[in-house]
C-alpha atoms as a PDB file:
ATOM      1  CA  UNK A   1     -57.013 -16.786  21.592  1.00  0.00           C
ATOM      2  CA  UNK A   2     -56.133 -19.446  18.998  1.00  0.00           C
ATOM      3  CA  UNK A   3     -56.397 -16.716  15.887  1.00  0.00           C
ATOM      4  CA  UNK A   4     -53.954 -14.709  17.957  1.00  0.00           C
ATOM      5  CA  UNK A   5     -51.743 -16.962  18.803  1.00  0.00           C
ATOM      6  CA  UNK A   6     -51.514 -18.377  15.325  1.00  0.00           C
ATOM      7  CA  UNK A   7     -50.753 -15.100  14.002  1.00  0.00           C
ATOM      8  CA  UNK A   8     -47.846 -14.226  16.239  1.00  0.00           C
ATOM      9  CA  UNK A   9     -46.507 -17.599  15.135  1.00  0.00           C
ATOM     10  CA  UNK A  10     -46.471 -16.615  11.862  1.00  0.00           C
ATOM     11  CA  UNK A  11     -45.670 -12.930  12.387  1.00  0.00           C
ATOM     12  CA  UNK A  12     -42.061 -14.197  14.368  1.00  0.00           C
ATOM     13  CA  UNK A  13     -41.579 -16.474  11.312  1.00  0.00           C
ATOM     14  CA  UNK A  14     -41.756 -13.573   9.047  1.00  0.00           C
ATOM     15  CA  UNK A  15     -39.286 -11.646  11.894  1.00  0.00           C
ATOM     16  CA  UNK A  16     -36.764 -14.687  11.999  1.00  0.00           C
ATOM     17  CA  UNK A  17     -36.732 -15.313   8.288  1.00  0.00           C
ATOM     18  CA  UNK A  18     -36.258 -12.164   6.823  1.00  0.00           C
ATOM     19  CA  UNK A  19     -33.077 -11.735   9.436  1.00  0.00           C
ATOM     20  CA  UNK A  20     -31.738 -14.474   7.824  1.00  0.00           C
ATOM     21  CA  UNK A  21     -32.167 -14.505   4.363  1.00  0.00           C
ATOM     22  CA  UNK A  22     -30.652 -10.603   4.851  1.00  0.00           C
ATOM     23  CA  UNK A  23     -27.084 -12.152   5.480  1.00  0.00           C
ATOM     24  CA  UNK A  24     -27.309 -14.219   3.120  1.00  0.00           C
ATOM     25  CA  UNK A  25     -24.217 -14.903   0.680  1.00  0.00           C
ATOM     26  CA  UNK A  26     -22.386 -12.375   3.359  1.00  0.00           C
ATOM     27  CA  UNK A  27     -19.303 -13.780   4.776  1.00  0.00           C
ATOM     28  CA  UNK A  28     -19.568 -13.911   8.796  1.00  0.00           C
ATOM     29  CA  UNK A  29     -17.233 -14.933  11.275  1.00  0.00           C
ATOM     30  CA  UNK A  30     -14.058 -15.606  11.610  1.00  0.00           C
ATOM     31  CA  UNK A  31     -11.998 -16.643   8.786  1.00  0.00           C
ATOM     32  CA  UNK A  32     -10.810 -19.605   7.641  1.00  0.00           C
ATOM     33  CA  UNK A  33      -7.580 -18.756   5.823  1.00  0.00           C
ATOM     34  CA  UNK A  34      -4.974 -19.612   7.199  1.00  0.00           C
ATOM     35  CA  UNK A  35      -1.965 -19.388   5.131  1.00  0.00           C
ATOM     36  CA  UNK A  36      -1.548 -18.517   0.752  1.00  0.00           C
ATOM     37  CA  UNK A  37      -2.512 -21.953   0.148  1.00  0.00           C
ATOM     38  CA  UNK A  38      -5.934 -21.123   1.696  1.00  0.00           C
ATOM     39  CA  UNK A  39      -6.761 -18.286  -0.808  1.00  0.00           C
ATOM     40  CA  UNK A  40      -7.478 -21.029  -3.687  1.00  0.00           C
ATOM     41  CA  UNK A  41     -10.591 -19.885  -5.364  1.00  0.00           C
ATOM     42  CA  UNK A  42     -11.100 -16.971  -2.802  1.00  0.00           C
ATOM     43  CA  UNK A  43     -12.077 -13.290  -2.736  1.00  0.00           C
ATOM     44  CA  UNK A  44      -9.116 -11.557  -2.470  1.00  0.00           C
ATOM     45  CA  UNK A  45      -9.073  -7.394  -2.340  1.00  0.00           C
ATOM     46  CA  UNK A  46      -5.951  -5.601  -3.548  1.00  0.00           C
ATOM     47  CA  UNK A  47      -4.749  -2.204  -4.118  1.00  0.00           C
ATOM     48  CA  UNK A  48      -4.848  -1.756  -8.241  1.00  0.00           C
ATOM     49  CA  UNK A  49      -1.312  -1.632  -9.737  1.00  0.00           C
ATOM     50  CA  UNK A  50       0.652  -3.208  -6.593  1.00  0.00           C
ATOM     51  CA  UNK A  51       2.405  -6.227  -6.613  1.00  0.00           C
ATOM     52  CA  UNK A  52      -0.193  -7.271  -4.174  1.00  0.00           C
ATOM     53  CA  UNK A  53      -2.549  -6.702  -7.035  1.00  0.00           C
ATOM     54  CA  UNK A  54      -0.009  -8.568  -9.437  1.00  0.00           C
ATOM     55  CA  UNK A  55       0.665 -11.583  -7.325  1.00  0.00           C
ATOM     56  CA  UNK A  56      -2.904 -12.294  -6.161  1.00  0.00           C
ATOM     57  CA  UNK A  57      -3.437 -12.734  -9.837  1.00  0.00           C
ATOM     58  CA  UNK A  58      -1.369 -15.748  -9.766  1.00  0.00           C
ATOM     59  CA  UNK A  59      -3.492 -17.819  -6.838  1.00  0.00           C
ATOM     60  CA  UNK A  60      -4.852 -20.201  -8.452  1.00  0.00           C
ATOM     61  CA  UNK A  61      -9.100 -19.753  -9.178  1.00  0.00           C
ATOM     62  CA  UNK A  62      -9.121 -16.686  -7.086  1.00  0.00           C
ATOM     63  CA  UNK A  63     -11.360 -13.691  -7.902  1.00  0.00           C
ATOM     64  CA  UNK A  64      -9.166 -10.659  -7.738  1.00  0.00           C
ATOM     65  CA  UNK A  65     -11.394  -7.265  -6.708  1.00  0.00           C
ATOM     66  CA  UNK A  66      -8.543  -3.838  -7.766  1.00  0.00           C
ATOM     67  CA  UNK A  67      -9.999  -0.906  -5.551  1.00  0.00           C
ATOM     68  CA  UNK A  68      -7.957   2.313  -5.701  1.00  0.00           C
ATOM     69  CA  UNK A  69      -7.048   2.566  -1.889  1.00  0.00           C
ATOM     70  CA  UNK A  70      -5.961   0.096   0.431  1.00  0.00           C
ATOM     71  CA  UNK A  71      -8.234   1.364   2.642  1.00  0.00           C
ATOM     72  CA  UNK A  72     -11.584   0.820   0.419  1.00  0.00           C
ATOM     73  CA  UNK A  73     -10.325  -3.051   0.128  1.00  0.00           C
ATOM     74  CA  UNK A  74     -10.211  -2.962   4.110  1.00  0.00           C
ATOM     75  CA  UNK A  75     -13.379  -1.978   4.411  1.00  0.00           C
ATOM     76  CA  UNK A  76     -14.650  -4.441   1.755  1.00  0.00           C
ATOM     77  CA  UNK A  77     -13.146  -7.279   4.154  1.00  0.00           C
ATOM     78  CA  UNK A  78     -15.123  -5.931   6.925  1.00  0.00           C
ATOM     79  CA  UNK A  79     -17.956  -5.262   5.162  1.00  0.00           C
ATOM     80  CA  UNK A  80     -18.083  -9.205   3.842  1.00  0.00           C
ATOM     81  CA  UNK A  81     -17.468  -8.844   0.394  1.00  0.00           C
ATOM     82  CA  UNK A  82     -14.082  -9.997   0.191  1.00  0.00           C
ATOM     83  CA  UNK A  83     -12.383 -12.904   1.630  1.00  0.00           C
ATOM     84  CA  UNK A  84      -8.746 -11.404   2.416  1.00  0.00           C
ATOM     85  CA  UNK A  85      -6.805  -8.628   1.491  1.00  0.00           C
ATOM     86  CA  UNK A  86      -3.006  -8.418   0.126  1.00  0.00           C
ATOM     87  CA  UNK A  87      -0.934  -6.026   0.998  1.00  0.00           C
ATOM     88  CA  UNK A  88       2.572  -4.323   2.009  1.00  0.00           C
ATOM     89  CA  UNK A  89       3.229  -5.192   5.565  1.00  0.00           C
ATOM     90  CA  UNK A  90       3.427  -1.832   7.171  1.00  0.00           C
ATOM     91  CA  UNK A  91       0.218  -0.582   5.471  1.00  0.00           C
ATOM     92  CA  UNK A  92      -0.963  -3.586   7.119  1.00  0.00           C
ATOM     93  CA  UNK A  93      -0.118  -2.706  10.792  1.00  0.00           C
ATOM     94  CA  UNK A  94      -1.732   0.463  10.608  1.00  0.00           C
ATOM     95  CA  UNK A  95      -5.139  -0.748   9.544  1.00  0.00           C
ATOM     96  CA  UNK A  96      -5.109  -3.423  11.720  1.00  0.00           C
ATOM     97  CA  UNK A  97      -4.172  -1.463  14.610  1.00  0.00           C
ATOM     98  CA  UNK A  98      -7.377   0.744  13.682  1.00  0.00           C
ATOM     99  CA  UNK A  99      -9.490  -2.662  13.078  1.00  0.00           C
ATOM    100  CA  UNK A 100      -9.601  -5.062  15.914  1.00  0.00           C
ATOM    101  CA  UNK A 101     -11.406  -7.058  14.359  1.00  0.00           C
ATOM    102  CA  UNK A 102      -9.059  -7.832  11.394  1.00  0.00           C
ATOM    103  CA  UNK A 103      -5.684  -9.715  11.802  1.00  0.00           C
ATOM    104  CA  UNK A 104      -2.717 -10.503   9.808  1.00  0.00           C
ATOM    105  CA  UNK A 105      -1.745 -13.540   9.294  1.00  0.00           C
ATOM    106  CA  UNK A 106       1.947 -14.820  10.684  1.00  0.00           C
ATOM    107  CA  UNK A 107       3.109 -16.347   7.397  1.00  0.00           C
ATOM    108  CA  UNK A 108       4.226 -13.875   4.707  1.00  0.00           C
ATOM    109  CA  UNK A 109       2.613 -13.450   1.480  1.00  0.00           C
ATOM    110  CA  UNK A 110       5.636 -13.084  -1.050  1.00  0.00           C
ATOM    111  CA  UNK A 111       8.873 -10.416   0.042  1.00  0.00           C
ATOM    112  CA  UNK A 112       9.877  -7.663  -2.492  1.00  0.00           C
ATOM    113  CA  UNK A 113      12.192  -4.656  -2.833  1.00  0.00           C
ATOM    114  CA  UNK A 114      11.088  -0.997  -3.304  1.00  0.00           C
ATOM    115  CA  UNK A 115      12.998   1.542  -5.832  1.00  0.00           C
ATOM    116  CA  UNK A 116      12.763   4.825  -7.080  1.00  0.00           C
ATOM    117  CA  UNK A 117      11.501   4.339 -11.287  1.00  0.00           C
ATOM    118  CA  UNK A 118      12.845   7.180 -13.406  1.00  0.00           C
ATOM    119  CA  UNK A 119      12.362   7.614 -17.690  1.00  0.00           C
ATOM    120  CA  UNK A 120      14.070   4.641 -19.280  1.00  0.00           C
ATOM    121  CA  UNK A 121      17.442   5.929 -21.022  1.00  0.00           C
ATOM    122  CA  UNK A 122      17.848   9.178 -18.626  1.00  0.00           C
ATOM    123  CA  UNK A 123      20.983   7.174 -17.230  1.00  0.00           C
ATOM    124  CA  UNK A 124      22.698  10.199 -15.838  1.00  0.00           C
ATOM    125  CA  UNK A 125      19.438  10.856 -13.328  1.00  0.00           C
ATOM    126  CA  UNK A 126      19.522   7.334 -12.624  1.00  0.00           C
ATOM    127  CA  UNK A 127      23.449   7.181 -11.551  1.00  0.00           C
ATOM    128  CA  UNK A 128      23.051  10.444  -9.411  1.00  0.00           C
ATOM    129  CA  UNK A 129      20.274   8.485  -7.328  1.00  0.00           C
ATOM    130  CA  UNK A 130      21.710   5.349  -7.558  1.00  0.00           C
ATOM    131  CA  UNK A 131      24.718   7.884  -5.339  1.00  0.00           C
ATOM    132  CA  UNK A 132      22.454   9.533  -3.668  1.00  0.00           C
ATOM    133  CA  UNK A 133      21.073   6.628  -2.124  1.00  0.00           C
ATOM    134  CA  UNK A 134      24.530   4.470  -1.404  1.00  0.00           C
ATOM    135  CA  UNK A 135      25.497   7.427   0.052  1.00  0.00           C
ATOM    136  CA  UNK A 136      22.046   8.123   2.454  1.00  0.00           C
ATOM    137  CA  UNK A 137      22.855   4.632   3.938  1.00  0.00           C
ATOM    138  CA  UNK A 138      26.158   4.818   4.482  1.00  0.00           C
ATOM    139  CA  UNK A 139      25.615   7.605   6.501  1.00  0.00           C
ATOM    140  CA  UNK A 140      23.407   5.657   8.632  1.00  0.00           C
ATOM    141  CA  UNK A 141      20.825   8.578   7.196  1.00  0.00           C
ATOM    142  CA  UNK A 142      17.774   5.968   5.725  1.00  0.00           C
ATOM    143  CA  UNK A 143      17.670   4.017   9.074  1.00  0.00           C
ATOM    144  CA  UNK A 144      16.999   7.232  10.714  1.00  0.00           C
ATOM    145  CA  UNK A 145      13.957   8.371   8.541  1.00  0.00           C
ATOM    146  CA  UNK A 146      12.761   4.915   8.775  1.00  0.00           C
ATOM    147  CA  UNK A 147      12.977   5.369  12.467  1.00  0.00           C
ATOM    148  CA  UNK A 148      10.518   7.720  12.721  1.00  0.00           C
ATOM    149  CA  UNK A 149       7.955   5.835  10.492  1.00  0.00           C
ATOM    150  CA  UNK A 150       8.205   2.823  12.059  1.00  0.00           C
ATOM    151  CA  UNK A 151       8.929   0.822  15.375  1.00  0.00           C
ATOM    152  CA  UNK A 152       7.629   1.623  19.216  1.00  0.00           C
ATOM    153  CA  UNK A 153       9.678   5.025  19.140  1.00  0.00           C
ATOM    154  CA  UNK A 154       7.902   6.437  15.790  1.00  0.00           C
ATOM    155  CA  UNK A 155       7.241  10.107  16.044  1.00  0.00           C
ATOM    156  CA  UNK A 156       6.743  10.897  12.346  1.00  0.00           C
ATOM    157  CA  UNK A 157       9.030  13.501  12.772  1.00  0.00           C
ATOM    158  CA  UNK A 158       9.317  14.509   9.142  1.00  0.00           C
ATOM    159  CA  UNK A 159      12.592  14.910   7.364  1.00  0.00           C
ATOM    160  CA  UNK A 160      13.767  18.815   7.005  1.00  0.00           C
ATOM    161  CA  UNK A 161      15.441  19.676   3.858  1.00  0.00           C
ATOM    162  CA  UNK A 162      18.857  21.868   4.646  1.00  0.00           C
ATOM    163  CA  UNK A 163      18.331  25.441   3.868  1.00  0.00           C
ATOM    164  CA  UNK A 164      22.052  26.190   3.281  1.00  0.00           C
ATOM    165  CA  UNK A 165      22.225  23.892   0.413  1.00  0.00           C
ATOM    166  CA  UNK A 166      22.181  25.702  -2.833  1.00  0.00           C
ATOM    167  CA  UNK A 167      18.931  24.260  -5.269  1.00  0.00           C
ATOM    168  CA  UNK A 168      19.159  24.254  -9.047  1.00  0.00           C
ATOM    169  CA  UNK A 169      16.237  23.231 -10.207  1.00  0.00           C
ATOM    170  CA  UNK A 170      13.641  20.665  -9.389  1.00  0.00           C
ATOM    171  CA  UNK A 171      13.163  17.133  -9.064  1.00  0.00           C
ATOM    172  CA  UNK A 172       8.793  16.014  -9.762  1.00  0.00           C
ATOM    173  CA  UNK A 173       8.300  13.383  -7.485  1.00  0.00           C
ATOM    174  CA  UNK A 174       4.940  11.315  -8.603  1.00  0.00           C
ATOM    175  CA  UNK A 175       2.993   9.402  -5.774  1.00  0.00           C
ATOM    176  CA  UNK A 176       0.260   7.889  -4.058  1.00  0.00           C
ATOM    177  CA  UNK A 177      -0.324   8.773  -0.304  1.00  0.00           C
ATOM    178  CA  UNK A 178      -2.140   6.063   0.905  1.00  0.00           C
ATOM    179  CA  UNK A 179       0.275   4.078   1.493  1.00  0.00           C
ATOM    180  CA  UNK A 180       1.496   4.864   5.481  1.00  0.00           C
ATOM    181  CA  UNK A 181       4.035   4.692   6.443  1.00  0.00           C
ATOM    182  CA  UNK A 182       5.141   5.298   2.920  1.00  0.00           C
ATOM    183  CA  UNK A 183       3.720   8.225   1.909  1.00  0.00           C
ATOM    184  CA  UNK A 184      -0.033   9.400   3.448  1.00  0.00           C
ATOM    185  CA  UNK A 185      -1.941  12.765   3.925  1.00  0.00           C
ATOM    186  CA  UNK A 186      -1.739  14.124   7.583  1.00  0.00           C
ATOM    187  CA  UNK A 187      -2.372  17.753   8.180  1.00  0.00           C
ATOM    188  CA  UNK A 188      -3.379  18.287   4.917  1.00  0.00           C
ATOM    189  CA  UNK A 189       0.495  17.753   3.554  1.00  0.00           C
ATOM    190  CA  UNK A 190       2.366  14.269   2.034  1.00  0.00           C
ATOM    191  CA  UNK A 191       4.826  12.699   4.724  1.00  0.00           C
ATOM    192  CA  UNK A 192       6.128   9.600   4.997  1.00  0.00           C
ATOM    193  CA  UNK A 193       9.442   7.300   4.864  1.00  0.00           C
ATOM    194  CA  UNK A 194       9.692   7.805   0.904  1.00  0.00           C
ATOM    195  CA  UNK A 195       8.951  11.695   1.292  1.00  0.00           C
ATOM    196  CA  UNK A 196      11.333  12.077   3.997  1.00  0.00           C
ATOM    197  CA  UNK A 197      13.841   9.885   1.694  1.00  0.00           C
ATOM    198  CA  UNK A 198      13.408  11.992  -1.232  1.00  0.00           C
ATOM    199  CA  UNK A 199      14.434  15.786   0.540  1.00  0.00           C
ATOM    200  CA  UNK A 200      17.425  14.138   1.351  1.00  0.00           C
ATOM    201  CA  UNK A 201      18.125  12.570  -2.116  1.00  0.00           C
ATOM    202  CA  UNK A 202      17.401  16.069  -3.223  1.00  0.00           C
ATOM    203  CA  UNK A 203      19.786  17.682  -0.920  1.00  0.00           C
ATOM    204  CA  UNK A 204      22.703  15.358  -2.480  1.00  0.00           C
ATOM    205  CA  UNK A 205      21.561  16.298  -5.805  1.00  0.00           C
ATOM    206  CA  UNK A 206      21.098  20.024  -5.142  1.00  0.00           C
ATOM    207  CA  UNK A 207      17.331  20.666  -6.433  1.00  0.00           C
ATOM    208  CA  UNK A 208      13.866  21.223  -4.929  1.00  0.00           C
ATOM    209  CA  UNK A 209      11.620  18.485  -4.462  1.00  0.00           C
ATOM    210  CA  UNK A 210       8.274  18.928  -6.071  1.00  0.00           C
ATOM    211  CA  UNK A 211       5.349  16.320  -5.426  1.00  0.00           C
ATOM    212  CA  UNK A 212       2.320  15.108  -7.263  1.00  0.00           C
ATOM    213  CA  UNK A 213      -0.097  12.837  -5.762  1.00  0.00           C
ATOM    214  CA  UNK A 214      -2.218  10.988  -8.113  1.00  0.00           C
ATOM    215  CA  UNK A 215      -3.395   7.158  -8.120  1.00  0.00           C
ATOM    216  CA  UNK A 216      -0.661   4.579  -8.082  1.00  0.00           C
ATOM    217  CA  UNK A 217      -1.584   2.854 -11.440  1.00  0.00           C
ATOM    218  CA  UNK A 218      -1.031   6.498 -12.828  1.00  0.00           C
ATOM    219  CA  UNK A 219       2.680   6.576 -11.704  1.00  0.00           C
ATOM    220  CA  UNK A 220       4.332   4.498 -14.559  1.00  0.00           C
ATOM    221  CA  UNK A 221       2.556   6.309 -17.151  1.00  0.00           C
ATOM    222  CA  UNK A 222       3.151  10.171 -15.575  1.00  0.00           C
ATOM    223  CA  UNK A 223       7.401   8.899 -15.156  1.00  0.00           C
ATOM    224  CA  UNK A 224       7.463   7.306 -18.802  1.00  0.00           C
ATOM    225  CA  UNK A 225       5.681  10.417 -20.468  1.00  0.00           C
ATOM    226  CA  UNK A 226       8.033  13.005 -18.600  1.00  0.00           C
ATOM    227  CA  UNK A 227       4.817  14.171 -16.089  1.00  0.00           C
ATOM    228  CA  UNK A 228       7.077  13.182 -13.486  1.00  0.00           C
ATOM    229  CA  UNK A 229      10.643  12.971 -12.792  1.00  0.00           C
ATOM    230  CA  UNK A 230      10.448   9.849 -10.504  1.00  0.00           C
ATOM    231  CA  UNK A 231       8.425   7.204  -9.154  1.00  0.00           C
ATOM    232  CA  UNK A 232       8.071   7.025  -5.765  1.00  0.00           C
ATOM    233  CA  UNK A 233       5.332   5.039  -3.422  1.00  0.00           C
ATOM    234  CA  UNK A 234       6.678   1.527  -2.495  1.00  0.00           C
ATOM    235  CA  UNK A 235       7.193   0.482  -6.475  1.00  0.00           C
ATOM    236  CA  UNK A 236       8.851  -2.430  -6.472  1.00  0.00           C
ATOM    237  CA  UNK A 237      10.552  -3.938  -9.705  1.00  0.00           C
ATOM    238  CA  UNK A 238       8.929  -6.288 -12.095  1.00  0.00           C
ATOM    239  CA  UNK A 239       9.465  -7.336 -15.568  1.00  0.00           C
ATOM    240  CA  UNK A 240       6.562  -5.502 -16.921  1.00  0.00           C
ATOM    241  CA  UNK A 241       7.248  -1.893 -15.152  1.00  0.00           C
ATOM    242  CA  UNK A 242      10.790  -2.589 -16.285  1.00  0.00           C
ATOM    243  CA  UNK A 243       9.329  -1.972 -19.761  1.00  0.00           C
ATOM    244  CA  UNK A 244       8.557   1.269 -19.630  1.00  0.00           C
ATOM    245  CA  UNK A 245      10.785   2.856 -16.919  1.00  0.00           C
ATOM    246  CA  UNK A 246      14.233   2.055 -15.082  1.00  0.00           C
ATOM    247  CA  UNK A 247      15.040   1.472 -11.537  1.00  0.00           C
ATOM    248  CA  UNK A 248      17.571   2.444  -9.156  1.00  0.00           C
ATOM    249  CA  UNK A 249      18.959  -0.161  -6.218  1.00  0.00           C
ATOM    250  CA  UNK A 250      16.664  -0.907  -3.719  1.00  0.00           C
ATOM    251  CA  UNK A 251      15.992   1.276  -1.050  1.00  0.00           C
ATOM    252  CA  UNK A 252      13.304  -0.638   1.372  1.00  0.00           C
ATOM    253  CA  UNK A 253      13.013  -4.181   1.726  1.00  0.00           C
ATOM    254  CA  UNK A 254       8.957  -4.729   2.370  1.00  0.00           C
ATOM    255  CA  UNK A 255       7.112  -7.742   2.529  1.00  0.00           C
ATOM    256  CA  UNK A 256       3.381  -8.310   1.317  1.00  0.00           C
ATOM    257  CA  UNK A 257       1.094  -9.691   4.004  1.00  0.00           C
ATOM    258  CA  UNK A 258      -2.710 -11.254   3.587  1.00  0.00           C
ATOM    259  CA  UNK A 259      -5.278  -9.916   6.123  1.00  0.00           C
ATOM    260  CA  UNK A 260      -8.254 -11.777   7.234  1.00  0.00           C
ATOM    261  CA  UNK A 261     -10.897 -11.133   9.441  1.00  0.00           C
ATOM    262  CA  UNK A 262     -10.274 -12.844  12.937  1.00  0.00           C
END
């Protein structure tokens, strides 16, 4: 009776042990961040080529991890490998509404501006959406396709581009669709607020709108080598992009947001 009891004592130690030494340098729990000044010398996930991605490079001894989709740095939060994760706000609400276990946190990150980028120098494109644009809000036009990407009453109806209109020619629109409500895949086509936007730029300017998805670090490069036409996917202006392409007025004001698990 001793020799078995002995054994099951050491048998549970083995059991217990090995269950923790498995989590082990995982991060548990809820978080401790509270606020930026909380990410000092934390894990933060980012989308590569964002702002977010820019910005988090700034907090002071933080290790910033660049995955390709938002949703891969999500998942890296839940999965314990990342402290927090910076990104646009509305992006934001919709994984968190699919993650109840994530949160985001009250106190904003850092606000910014979206605009369309288009080839440095093609000045003539970039006054046409520049009028395109005043003219979309004036009409009370934007706030309607934003109404239907976000808010209570969203029914992602997607913009429909007026048949009657005459096209001459086409406009290449490059994105990234995964970034709802923004631009994302559903039904196997690109929709979002910055789709919808674009058909109706495109009906002012009397052309077809043609998209390419591709990954959002790729945009700059496929609008400065003439790939694309614009850049569209919630760019927002910095000193560096405004290097190597132009920008019209902003179209979307957006905030970036830090999620942490709760």
């Amino acid at each position: 009776m001793k020799k078995i009891f002995i054994i099951t004592l050491l048998v549970m130690t083995l059991v217990l042990g090995g269950c923790g030494s498995s989590d082990s340098g995982a991060k548990t729990g809820g978080s401790d961040i509270k606020s930026a000044d909380d990410l000092v010398g934390k894990v933060i996930g980012t989308q590569l080529g964002t702002t977010g991605y820019i910005f988090a490079g700034d907090v002071e001894n933080a290790t910033v991890e660049a995955y390709n989709k938002g949703a891969d740095a999500i998942q890296a939060l839940k999965q314990g490998k990342i402290d927090a994760v910076i990104i646009d706000r509305e992006p934001a609400k919709e994984f968190v509404k699919k993650n109840d276990d994530l949160k985001i946190l009250d106190v904003p990150f850092v606000e910014e501006e979206y605009s369309i980028a288009y080839k440095l120098g093609n000045d003539e494109l970039g006054k046409k959406l520049d009028d395109a644009i005043s003219a979309l809000m004036s009409e009370g036009k934007l706030d309607e396709i934003v109404s239907h990407w976000i808010g209570e009453d969203a029914d992602h109806a997607s913009y429909v581009a007026d048949s009657s209109i005459a096209r001459n020619g086409k406009l290449i629109m490059a994105t990234n669709a995964e970034f709802p409500p923004y631009e994302s895949m559903e039904g196997g086509q690109i929709v979002g607020i910055d789709v919808d936007m674009m058909r109706a730029v495109c009906d002012k300017l009397g052309v077809d709108l043609e998209i390419e998805n591709m990954e959002f670090d790729a945009i700059i490069s496929a609008v400065d080598s003439g790939k694309a036409d614009v850049g569209v996917a919630g760019i927002s202006v910095t000193e560096d992009r405004k290097k190597n392409v132009s920008f019209t007025q902003g179209y979307a004001t957006s905030t970036q947001v830090i999620i942490v698990k709760k």
